[in-house]
Protein backbone atom coordinates (compact mmCIF):
# COMPACT_ATOMS: atom_id res chain seq x y z
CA UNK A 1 -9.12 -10.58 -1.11
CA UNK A 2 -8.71 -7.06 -1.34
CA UNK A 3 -11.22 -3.52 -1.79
CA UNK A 4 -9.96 -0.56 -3.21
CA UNK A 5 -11.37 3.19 -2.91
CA UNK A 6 -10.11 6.21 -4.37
CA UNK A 7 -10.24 9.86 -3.18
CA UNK A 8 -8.61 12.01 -5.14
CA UNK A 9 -4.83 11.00 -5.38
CA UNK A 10 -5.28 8.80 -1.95
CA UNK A 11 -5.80 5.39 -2.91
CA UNK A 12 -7.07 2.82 -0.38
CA UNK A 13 -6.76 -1.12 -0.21
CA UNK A 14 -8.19 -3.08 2.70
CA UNK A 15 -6.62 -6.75 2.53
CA UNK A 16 -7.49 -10.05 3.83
CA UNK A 17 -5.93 -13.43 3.39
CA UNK A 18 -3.04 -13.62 0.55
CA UNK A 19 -2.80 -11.46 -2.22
CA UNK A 20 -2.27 -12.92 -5.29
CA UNK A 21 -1.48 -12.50 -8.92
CA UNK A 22 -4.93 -11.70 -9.50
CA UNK A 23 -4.75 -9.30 -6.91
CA UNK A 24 -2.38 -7.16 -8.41
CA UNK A 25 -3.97 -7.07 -11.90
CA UNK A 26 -6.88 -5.16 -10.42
CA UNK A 27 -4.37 -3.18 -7.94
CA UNK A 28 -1.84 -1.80 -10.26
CA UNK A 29 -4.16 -0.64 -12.85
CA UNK A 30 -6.32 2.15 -9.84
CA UNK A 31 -2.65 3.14 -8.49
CA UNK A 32 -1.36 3.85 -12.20
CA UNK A 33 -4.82 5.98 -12.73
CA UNK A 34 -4.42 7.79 -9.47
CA UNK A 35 -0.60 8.56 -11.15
CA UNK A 36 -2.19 9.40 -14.06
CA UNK A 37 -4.68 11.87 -12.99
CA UNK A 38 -2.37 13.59 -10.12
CA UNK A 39 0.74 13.16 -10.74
CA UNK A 40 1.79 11.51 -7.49
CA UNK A 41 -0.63 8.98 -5.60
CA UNK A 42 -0.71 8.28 -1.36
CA UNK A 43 -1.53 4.88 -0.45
CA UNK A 44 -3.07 3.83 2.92
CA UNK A 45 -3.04 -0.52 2.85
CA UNK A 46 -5.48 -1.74 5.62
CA UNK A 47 -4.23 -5.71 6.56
CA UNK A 48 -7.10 -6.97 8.25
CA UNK A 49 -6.35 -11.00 8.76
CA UNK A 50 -3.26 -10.93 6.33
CA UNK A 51 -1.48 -13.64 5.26
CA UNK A 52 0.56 -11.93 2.90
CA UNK A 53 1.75 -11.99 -0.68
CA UNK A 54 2.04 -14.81 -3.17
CA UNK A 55 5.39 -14.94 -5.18
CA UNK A 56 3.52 -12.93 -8.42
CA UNK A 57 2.06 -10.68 -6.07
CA UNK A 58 5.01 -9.97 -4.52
CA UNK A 59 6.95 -9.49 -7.90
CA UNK A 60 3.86 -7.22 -8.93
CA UNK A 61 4.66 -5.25 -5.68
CA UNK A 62 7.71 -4.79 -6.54
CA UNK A 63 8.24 -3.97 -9.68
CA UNK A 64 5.72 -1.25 -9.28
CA UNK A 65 7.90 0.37 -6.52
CA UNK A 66 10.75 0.13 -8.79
CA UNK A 67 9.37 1.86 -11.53
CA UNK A 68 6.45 4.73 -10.07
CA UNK A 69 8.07 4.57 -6.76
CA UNK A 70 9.32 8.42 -7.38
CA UNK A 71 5.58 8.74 -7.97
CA UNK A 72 4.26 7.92 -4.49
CA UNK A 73 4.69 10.37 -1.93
CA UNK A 74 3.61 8.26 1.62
CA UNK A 75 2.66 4.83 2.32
CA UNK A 76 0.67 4.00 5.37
CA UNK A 77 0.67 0.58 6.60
CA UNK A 78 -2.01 -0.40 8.79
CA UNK A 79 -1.51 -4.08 10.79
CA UNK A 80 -2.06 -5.87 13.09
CA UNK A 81 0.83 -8.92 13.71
CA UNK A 82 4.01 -8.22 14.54
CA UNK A 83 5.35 -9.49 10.76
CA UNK A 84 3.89 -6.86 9.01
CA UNK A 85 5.97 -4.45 11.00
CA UNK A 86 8.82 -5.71 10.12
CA UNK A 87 7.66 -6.24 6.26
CA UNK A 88 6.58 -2.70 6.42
CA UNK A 89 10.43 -1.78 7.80
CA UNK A 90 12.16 -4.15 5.48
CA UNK A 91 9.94 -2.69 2.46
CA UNK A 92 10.76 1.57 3.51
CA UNK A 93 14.54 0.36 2.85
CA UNK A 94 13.96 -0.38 -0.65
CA UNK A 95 11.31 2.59 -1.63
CA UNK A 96 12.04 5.66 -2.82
CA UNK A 97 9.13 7.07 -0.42
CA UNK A 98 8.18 7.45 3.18
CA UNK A 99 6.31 4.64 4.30
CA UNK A 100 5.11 4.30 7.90
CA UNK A 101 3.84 1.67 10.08
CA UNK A 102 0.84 2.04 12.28
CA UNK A 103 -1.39 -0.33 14.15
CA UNK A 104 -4.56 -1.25 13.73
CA UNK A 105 -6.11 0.71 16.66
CA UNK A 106 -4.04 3.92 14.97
CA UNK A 107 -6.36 3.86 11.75
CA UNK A 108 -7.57 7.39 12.39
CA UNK A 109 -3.96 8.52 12.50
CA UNK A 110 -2.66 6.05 10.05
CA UNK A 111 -5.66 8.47 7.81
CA UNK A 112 -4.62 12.13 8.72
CA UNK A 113 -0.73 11.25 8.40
CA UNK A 114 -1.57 9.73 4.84
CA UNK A 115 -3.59 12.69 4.06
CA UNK A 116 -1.73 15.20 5.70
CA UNK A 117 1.00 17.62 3.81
């Protein structure tokens, strides 16, 4: 299950359980908008009870990244398991962006550092 809410060019997702195919169809279409309309987007991804990605999800995911990834300037991660950190690690290797890990009690920073030039 996911939420999305937009701000200007800073797009956020709160997640819960697995993201799916699904998922993605709804996700993809608000980041490519945010592209659209700014130029470059910032995403801040709340995990809140994550489970992760499903195989077209993932896919999705990465795709994306492959082909706006010069289009995102800053990914926040916020998490709570010690997974996601390492997901979120694994993930900054392969994007052409800064992406950043922070914990769930570091949402208020996890904010400013997304929105912050």
């Amino acid at each position: 299950m996911h939420t999305i809410t937009a701000e200007n060019n800073i797009v956020c997702v709160r997640v819960s359980g697995k993201l799916t195919q699904d998922d993605y169809d709804e996700l993809i279409p608000s980041w490519k908008a945010a592209i659209a309309r700014y130029g470059k987007m910032r995403l801040l991804f709340i995990m809140e009870d994550f489970h992760g990605w499903d195989v077209g999800a993932a896919w999705d995911d990465f795709r994306f990244d492959r082909k706006h990834g010069g289009q995102i300037e800053r990914v926040a991660m916020v998490g709570e398991k010690a997974w996601q950190h390492w997901i979120t690690k694994l993930g900054a290797v392969f994007a052409d962006t800064t992406v950043r890990y922070f914990e769930r009690d570091q949402l208020s920073e996890a904010e400013r550092w997304v929105r912050s030039e």
